[in-house]
C-alpha atoms as a PDB file:
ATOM      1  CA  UNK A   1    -328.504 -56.799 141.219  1.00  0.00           C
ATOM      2  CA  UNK A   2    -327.413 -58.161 138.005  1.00  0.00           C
ATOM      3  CA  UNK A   3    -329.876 -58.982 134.946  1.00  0.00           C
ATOM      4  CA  UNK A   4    -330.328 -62.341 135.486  1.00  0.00           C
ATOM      5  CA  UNK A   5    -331.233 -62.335 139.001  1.00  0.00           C
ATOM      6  CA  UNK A   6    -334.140 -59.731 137.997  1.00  0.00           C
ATOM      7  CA  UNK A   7    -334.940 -61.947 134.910  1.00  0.00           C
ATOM      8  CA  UNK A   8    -335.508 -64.678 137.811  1.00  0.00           C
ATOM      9  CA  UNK A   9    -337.712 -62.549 139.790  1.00  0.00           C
ATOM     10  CA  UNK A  10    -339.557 -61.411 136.964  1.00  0.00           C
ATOM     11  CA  UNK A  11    -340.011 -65.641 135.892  1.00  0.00           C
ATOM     12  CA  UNK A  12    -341.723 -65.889 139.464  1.00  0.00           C
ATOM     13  CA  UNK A  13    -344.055 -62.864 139.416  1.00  0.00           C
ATOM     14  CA  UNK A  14    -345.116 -63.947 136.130  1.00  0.00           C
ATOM     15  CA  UNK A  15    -348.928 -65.426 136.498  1.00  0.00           C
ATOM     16  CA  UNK A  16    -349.617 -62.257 139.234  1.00  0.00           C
ATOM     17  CA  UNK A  17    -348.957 -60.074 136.139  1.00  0.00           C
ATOM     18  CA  UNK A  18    -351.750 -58.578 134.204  1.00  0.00           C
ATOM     19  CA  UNK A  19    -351.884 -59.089 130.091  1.00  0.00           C
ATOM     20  CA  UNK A  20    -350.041 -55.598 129.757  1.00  0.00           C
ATOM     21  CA  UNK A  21    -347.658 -55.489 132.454  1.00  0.00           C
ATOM     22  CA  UNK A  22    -347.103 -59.425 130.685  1.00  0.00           C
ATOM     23  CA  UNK A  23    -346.028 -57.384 127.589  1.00  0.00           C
ATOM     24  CA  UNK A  24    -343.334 -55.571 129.569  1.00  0.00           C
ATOM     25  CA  UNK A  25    -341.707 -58.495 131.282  1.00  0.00           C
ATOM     26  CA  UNK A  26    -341.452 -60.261 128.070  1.00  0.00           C
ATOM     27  CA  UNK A  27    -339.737 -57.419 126.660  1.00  0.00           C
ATOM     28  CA  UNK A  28    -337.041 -57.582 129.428  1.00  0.00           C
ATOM     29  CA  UNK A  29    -336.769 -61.502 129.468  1.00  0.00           C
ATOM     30  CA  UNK A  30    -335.997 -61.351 126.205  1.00  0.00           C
ATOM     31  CA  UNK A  31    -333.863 -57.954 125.575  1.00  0.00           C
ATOM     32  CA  UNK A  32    -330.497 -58.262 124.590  1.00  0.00           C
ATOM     33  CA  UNK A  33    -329.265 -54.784 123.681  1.00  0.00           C
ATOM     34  CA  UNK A  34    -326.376 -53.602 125.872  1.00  0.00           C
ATOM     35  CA  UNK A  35    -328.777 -50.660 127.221  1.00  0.00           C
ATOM     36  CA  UNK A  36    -332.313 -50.432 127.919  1.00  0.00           C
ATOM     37  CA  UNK A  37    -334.161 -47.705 126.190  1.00  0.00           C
ATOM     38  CA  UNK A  38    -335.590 -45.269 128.286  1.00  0.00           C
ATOM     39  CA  UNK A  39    -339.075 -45.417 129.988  1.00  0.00           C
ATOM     40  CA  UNK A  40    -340.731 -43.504 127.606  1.00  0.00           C
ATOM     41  CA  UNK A  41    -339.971 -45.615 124.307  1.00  0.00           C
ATOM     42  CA  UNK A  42    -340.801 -48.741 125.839  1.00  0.00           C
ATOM     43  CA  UNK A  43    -344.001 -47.516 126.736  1.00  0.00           C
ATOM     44  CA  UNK A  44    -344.504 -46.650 123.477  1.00  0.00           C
ATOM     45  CA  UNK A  45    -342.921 -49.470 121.557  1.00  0.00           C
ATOM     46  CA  UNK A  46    -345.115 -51.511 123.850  1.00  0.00           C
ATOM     47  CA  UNK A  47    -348.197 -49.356 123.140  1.00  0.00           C
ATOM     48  CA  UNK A  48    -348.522 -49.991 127.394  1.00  0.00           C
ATOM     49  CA  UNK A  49    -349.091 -46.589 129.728  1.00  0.00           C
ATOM     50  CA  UNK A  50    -346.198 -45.195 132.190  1.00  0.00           C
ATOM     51  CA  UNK A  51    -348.291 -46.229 134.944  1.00  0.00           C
ATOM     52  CA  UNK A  52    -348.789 -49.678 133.893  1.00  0.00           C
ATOM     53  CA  UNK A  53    -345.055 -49.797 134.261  1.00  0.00           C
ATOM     54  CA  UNK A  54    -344.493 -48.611 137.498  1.00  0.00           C
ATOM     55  CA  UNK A  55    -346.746 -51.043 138.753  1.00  0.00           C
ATOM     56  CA  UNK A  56    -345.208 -53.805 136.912  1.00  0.00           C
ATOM     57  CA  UNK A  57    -341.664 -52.883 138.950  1.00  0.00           C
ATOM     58  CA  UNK A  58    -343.190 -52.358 142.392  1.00  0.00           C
ATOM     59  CA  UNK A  59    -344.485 -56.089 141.705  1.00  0.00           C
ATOM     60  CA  UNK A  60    -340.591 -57.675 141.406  1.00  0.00           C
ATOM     61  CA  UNK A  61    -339.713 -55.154 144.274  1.00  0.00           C
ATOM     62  CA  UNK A  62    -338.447 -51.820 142.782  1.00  0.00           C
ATOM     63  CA  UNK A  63    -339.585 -48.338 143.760  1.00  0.00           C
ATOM     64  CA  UNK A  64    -340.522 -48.049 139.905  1.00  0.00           C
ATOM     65  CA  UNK A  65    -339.487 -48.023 136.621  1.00  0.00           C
ATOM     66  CA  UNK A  66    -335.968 -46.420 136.386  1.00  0.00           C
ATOM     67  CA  UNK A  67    -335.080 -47.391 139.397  1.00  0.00           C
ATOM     68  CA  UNK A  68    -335.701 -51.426 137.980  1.00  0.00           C
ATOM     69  CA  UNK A  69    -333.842 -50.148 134.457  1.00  0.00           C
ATOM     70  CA  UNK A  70    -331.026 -48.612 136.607  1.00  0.00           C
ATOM     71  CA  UNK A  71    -330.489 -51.992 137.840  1.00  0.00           C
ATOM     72  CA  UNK A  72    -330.984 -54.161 135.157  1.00  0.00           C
ATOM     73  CA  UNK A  73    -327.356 -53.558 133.803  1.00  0.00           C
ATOM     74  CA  UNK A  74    -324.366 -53.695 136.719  1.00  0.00           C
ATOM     75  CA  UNK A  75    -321.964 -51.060 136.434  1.00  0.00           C
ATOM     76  CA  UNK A  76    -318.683 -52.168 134.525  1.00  0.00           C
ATOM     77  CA  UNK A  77    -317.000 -50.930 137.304  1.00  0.00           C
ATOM     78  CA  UNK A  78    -319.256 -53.294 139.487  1.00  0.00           C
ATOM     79  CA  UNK A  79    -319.440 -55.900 137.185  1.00  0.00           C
ATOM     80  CA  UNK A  80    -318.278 -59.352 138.522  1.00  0.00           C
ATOM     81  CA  UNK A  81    -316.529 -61.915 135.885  1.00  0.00           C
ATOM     82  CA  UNK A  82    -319.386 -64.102 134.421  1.00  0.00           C
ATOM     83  CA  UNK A  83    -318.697 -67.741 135.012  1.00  0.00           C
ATOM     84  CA  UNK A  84    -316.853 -69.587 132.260  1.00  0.00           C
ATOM     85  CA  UNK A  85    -320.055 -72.482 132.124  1.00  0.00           C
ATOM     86  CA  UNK A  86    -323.652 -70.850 131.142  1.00  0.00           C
ATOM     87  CA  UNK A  87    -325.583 -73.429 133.110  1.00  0.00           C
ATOM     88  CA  UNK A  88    -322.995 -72.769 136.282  1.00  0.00           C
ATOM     89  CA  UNK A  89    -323.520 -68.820 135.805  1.00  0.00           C
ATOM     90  CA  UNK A  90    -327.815 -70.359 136.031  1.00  0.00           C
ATOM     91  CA  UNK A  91    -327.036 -71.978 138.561  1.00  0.00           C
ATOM     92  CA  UNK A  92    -325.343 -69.306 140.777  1.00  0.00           C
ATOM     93  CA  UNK A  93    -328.015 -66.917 140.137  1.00  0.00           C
ATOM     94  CA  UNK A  94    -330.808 -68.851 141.096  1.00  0.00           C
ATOM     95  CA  UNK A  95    -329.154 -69.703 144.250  1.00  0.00           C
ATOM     96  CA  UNK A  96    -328.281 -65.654 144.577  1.00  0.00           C
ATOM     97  CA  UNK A  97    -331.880 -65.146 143.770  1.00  0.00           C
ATOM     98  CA  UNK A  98    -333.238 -67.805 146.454  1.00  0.00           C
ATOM     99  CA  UNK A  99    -331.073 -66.949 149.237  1.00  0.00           C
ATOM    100  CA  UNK A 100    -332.112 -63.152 148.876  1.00  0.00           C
ATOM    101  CA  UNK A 101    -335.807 -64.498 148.450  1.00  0.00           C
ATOM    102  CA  UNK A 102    -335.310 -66.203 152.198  1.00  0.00           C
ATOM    103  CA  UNK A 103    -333.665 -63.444 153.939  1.00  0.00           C
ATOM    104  CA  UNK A 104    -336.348 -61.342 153.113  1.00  0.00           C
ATOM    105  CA  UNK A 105    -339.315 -63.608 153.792  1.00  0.00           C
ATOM    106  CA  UNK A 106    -337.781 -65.194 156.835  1.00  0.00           C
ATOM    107  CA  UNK A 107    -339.172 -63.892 160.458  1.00  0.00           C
ATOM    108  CA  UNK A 108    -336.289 -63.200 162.812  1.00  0.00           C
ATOM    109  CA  UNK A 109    -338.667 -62.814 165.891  1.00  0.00           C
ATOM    110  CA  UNK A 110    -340.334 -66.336 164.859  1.00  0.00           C
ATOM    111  CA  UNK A 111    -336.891 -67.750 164.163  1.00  0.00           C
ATOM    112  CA  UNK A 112    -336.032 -66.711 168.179  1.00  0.00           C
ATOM    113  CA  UNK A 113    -339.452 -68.301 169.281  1.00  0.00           C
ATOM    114  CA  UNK A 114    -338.654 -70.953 168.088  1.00  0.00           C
ATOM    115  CA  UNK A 115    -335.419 -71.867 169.355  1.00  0.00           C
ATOM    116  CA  UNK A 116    -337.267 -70.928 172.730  1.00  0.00           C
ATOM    117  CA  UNK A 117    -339.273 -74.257 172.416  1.00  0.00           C
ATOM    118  CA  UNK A 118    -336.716 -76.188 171.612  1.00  0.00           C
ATOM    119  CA  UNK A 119    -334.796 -75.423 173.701  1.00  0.00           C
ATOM    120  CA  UNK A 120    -337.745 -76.278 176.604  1.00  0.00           C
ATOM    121  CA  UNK A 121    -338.641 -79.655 174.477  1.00  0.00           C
ATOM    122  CA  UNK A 122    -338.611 -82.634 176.261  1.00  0.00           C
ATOM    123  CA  UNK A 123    -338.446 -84.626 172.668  1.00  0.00           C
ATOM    124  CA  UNK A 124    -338.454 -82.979 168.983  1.00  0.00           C
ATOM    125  CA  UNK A 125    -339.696 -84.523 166.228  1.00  0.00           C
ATOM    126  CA  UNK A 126    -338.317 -83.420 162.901  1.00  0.00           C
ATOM    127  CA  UNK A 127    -340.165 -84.692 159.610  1.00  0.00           C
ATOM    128  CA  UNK A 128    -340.612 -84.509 155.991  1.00  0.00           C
ATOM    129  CA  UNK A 129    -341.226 -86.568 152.688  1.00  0.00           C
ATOM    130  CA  UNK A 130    -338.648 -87.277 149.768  1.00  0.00           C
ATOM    131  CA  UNK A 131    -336.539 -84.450 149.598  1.00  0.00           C
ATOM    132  CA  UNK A 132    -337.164 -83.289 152.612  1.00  0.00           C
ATOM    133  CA  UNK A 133    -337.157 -86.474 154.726  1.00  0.00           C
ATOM    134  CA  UNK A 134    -333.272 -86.518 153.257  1.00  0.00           C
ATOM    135  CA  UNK A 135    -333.413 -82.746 155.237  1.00  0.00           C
ATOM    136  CA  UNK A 136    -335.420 -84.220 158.488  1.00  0.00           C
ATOM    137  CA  UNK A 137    -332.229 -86.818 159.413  1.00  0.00           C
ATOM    138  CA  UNK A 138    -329.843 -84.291 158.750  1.00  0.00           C
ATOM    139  CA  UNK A 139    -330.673 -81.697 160.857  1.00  0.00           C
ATOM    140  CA  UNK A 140    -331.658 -84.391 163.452  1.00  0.00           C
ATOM    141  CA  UNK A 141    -328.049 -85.213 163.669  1.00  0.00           C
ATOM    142  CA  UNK A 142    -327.479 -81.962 164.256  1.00  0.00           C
ATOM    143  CA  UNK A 143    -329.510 -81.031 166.596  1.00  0.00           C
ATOM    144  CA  UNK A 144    -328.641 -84.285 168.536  1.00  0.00           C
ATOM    145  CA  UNK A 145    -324.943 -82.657 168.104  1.00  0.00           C
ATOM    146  CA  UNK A 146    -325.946 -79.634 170.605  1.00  0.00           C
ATOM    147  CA  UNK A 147    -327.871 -81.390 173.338  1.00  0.00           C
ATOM    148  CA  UNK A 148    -331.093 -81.684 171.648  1.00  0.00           C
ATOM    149  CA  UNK A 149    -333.195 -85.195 172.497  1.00  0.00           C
ATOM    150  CA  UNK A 150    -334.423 -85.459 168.623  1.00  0.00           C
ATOM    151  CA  UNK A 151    -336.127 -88.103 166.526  1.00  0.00           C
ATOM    152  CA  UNK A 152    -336.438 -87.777 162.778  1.00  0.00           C
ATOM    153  CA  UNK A 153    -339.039 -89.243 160.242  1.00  0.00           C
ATOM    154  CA  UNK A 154    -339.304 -89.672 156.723  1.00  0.00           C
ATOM    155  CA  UNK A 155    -341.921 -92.496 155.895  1.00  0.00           C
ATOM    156  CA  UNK A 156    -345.753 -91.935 155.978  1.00  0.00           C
ATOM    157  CA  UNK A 157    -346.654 -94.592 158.362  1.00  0.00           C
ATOM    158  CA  UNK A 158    -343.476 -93.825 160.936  1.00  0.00           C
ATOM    159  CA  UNK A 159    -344.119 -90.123 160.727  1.00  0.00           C
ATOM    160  CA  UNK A 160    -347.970 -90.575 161.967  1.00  0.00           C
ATOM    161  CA  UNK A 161    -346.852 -93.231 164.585  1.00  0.00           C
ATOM    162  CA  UNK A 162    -344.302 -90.577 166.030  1.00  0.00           C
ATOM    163  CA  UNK A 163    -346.746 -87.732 166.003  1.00  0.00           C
ATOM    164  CA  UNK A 164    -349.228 -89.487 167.842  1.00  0.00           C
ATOM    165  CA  UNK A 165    -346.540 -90.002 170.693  1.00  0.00           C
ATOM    166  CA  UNK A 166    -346.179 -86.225 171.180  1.00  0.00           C
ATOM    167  CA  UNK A 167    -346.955 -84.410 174.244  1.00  0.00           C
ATOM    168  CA  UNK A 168    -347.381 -80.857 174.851  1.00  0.00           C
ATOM    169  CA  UNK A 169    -343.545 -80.966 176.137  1.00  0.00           C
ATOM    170  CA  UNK A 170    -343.009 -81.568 172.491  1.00  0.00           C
ATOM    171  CA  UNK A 171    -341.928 -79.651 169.177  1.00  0.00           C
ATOM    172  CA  UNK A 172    -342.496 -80.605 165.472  1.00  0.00           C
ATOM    173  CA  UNK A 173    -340.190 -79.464 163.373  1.00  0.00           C
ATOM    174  CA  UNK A 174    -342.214 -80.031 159.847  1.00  0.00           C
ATOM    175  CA  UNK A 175    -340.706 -79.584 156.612  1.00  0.00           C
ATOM    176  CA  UNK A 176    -342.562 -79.023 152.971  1.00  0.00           C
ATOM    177  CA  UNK A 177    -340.847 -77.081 150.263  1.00  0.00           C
ATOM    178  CA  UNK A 178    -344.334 -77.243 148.136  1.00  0.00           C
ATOM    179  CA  UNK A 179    -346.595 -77.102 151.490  1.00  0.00           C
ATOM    180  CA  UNK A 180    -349.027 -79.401 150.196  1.00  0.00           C
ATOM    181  CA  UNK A 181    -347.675 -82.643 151.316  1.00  0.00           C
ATOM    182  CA  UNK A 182    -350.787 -85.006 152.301  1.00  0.00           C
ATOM    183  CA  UNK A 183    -348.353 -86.736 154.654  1.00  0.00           C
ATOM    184  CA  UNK A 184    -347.037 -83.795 156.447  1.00  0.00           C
ATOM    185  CA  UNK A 185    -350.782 -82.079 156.791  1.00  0.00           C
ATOM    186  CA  UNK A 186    -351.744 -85.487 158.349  1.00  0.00           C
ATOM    187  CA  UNK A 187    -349.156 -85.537 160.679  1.00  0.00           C
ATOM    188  CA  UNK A 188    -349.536 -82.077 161.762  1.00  0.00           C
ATOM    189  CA  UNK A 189    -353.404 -82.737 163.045  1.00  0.00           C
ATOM    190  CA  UNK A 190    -352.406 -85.351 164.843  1.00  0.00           C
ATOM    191  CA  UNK A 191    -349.604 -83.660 166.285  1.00  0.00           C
ATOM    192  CA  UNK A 192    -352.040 -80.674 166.908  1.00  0.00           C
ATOM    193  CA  UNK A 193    -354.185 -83.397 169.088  1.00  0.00           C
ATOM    194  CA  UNK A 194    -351.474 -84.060 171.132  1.00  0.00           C
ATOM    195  CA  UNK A 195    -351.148 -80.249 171.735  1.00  0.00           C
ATOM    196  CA  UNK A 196    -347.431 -80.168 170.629  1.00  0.00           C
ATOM    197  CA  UNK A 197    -345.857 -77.019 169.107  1.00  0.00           C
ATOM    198  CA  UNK A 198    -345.577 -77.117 165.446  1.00  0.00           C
ATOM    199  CA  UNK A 199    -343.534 -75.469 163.190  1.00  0.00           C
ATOM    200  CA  UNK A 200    -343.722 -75.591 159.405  1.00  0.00           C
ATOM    201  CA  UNK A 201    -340.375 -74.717 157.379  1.00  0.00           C
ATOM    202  CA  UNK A 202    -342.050 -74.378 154.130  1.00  0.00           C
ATOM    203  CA  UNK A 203    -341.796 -72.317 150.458  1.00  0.00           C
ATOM    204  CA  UNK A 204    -345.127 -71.977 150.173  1.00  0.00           C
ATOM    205  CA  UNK A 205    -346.917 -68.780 151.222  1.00  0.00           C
ATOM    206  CA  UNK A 206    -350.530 -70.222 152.018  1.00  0.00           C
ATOM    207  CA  UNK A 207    -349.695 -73.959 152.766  1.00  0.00           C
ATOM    208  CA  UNK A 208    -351.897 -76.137 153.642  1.00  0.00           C
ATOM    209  CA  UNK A 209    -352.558 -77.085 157.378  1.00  0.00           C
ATOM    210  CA  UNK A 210    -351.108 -73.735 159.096  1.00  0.00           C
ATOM    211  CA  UNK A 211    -354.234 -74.038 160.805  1.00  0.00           C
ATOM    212  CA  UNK A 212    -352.292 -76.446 162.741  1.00  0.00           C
ATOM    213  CA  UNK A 213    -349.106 -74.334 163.041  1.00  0.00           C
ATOM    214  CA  UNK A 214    -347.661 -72.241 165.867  1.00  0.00           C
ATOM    215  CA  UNK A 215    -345.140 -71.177 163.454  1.00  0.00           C
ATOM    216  CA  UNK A 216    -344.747 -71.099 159.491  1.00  0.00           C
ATOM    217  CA  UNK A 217    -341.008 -70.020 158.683  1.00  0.00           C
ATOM    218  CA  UNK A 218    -341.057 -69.170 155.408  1.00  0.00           C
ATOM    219  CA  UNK A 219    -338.137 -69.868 153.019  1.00  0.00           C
ATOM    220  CA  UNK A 220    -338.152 -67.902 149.217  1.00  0.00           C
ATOM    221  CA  UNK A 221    -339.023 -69.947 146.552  1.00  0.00           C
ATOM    222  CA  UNK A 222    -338.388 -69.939 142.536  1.00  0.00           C
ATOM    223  CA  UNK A 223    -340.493 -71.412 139.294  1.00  0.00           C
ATOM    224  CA  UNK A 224    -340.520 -74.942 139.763  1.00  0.00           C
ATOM    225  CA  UNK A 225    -338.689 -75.448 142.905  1.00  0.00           C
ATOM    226  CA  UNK A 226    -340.424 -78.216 144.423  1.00  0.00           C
ATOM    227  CA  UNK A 227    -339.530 -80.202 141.089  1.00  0.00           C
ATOM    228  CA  UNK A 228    -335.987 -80.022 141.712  1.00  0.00           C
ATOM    229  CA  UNK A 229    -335.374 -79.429 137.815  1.00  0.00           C
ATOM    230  CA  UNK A 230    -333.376 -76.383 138.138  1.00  0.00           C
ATOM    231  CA  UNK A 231    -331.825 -76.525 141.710  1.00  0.00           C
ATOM    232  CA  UNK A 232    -332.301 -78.737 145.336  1.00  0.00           C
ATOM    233  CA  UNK A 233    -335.052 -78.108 146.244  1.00  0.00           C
ATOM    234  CA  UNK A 234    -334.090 -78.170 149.781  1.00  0.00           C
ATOM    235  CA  UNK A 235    -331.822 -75.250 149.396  1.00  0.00           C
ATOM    236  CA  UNK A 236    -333.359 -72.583 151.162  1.00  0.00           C
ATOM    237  CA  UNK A 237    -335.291 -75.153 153.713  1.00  0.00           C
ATOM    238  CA  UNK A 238    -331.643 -75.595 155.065  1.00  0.00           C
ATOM    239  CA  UNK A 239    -331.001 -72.045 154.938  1.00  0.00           C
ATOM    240  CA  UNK A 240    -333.750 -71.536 157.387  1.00  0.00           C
ATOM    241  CA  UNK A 241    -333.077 -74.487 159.549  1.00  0.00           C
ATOM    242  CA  UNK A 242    -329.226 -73.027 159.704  1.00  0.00           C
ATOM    243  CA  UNK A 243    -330.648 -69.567 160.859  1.00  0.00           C
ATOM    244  CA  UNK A 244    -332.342 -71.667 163.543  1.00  0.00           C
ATOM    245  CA  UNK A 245    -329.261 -73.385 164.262  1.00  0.00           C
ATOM    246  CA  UNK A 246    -327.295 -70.203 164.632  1.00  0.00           C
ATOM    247  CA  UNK A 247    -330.105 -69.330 167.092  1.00  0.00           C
ATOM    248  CA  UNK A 248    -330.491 -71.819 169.203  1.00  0.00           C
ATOM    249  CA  UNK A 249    -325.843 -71.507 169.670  1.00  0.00           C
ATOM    250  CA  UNK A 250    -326.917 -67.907 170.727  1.00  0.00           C
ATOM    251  CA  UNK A 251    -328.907 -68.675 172.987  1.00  0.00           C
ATOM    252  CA  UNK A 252    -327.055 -71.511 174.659  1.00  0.00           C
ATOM    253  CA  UNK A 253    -323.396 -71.300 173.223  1.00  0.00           C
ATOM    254  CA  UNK A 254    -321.562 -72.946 176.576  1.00  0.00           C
ATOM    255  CA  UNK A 255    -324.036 -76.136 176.885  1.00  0.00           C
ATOM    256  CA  UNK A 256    -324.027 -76.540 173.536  1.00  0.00           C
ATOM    257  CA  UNK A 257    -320.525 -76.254 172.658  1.00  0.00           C
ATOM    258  CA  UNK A 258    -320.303 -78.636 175.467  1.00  0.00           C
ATOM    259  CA  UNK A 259    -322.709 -81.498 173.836  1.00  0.00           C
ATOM    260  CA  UNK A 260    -321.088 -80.855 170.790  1.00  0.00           C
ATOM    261  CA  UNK A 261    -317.718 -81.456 172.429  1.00  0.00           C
ATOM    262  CA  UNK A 262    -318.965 -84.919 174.039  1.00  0.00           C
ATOM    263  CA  UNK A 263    -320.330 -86.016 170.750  1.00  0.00           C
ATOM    264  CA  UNK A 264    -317.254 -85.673 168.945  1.00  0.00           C
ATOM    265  CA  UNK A 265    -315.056 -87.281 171.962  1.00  0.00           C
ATOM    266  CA  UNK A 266    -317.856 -90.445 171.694  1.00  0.00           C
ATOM    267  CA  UNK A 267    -316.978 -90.434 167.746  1.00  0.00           C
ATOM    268  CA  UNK A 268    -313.120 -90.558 168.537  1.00  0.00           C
ATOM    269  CA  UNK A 269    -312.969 -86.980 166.730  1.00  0.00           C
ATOM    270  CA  UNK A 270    -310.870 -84.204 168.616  1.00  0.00           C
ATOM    271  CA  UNK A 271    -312.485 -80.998 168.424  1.00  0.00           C
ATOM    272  CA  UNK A 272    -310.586 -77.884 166.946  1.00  0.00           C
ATOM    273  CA  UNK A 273    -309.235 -76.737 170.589  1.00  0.00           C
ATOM    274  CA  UNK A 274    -308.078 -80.102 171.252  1.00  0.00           C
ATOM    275  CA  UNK A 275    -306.541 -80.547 167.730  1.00  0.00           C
ATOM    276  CA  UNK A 276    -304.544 -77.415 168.367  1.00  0.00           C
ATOM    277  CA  UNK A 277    -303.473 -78.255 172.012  1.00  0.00           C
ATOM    278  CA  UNK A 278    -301.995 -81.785 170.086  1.00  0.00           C
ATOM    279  CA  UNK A 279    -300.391 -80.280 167.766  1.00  0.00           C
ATOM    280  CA  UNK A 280    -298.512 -78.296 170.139  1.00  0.00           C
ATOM    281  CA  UNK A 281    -297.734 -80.797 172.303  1.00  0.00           C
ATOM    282  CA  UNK A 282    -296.168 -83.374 169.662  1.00  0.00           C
ATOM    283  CA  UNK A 283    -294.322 -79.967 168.426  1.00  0.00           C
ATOM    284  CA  UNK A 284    -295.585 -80.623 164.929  1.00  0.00           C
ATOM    285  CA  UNK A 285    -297.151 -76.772 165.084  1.00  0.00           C
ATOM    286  CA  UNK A 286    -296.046 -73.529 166.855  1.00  0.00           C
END
């Protein structure tokens, strides 16, 4: 882990810290030496205990302190070349720092579940608002690609009108990067009515309506994500829905290699085999 990335988590842990454990991550925001000092002489620069410092680097995930100041600097030897552009190099690590956020907050046994009901779904309903409306039709087409019967909603009024036409042969597939979306939490009590499984892809750890929810998948999150002022916000949304996707090929790789196959012959598009059977037929490829 390289120093920005633990800069980043250290930005998103920052209102669980206490006032002294505050002084500490301020320190290491702003440090620019090419070598920490060691644990002692910060906690004495910082007039903050030992303890108070180990607890600080259990909170962004370390076993404690020198393990945290072991990592804050990469080896040279393991060093990768910085990009050339400061706000690409940003850019890179936040999505570094948000795909290893997902992985670790992501359920793989809830991820399988849940390609279990789609994959008994009569219908699927995939929603979301703004940002993650754009998501919704997406992975609707994709889903569609595989087999799936799937409808997709993005507007207040169509998204209630479409939950209220679920059945308990039905899944929701709900996205919210925030998890406060009035819209969504609306849609999935009605849904909930209906008796339709629900699933909420959301950033959020305690969003609102998981009352209504046979399954949260959680994606990571970062400072301001749902604003979309440093990255998409949909990024790791679509990392979960992709896990998903994986899952439900596992599960059913011949049928759905099959409906993919039929989609792409109905869009005049030859898939990979049959692009490589051409090619050897018109001799243009050995």
């Amino acid at each position: 882990m390289n120093t920005e990335l633990i800069r980043q988590r250290i930005r998103e842990h920052y209102e669980d810290f206490t006032p002294t454990e505050r002084r500490v991550a301020d320190y290491l925001l702003f440090f620019r030496d090419s070598e920490l000092p060691s644990t002692t002489q910060i906690s004495q620069e910082l007039f903050v205990s030992e303890a108070t410092m180990t607890r600080f680097a259990k909170r962004c995930g370390f076993h404690g302190f020198r393990e945290m100041r072991f990592s804050f600097f990469d080896s040279p030897r393991l060093r990768v070349a910085p990009l050339p552009d400061p706000a690409a190099s940003r850019i890179e690590n936040s999505y570094q720092y948000l795909m290893e956020r997902t992985i670790s907050s992501v359920d793989e046994q809830a991820v399988r579940r849940v390609a279990g009901y789609l994959q008994k779904a009569d219908t699927v309903l995939v929603c979301g608002i703004g940002y993650s409306g754009i998501s919704a039709t997406e992975y609707q087409l994709r889903l569609l690609r595989i087999g799936l019967r799937v409808e997709a909603a993005n507007e207040s009024h169509l998204l209630r009108i479409m939950a209220s036409l679920l059945s308990e042969n039905s899944v929701m597939i709900a996205l919210s990067v925030g998890g406060s979306t009035k819209e969504i939490v609306q849609a999935l009590k009605i849904a909930r009515e209906k008796r339709a499984k629900i699933v909420l892809v959301t950033s959020s750890q305690k969003p609102d309506g998981a009352e209504y929810c046979d399954e949260i998948l959680h994606a990571g999150s970062i400072r301001d994500l749902n604003s979309g002022i440093t990255v998409s916000p949909q990024l790791p949304l679509l990392f979960v829905l992709d896990l998903l996707y994986a899952q439900l090929l596992s599960d059913n790789f011949t049928t759905a290699m099959s409906a993919h196959s039929a989609t792409l012959s109905a869009l005049g598009i030859r898939s990979l085999p049959d692009q490589a059977k051409h090619h050897r037929k018109d001799g243009s490829e050995s």
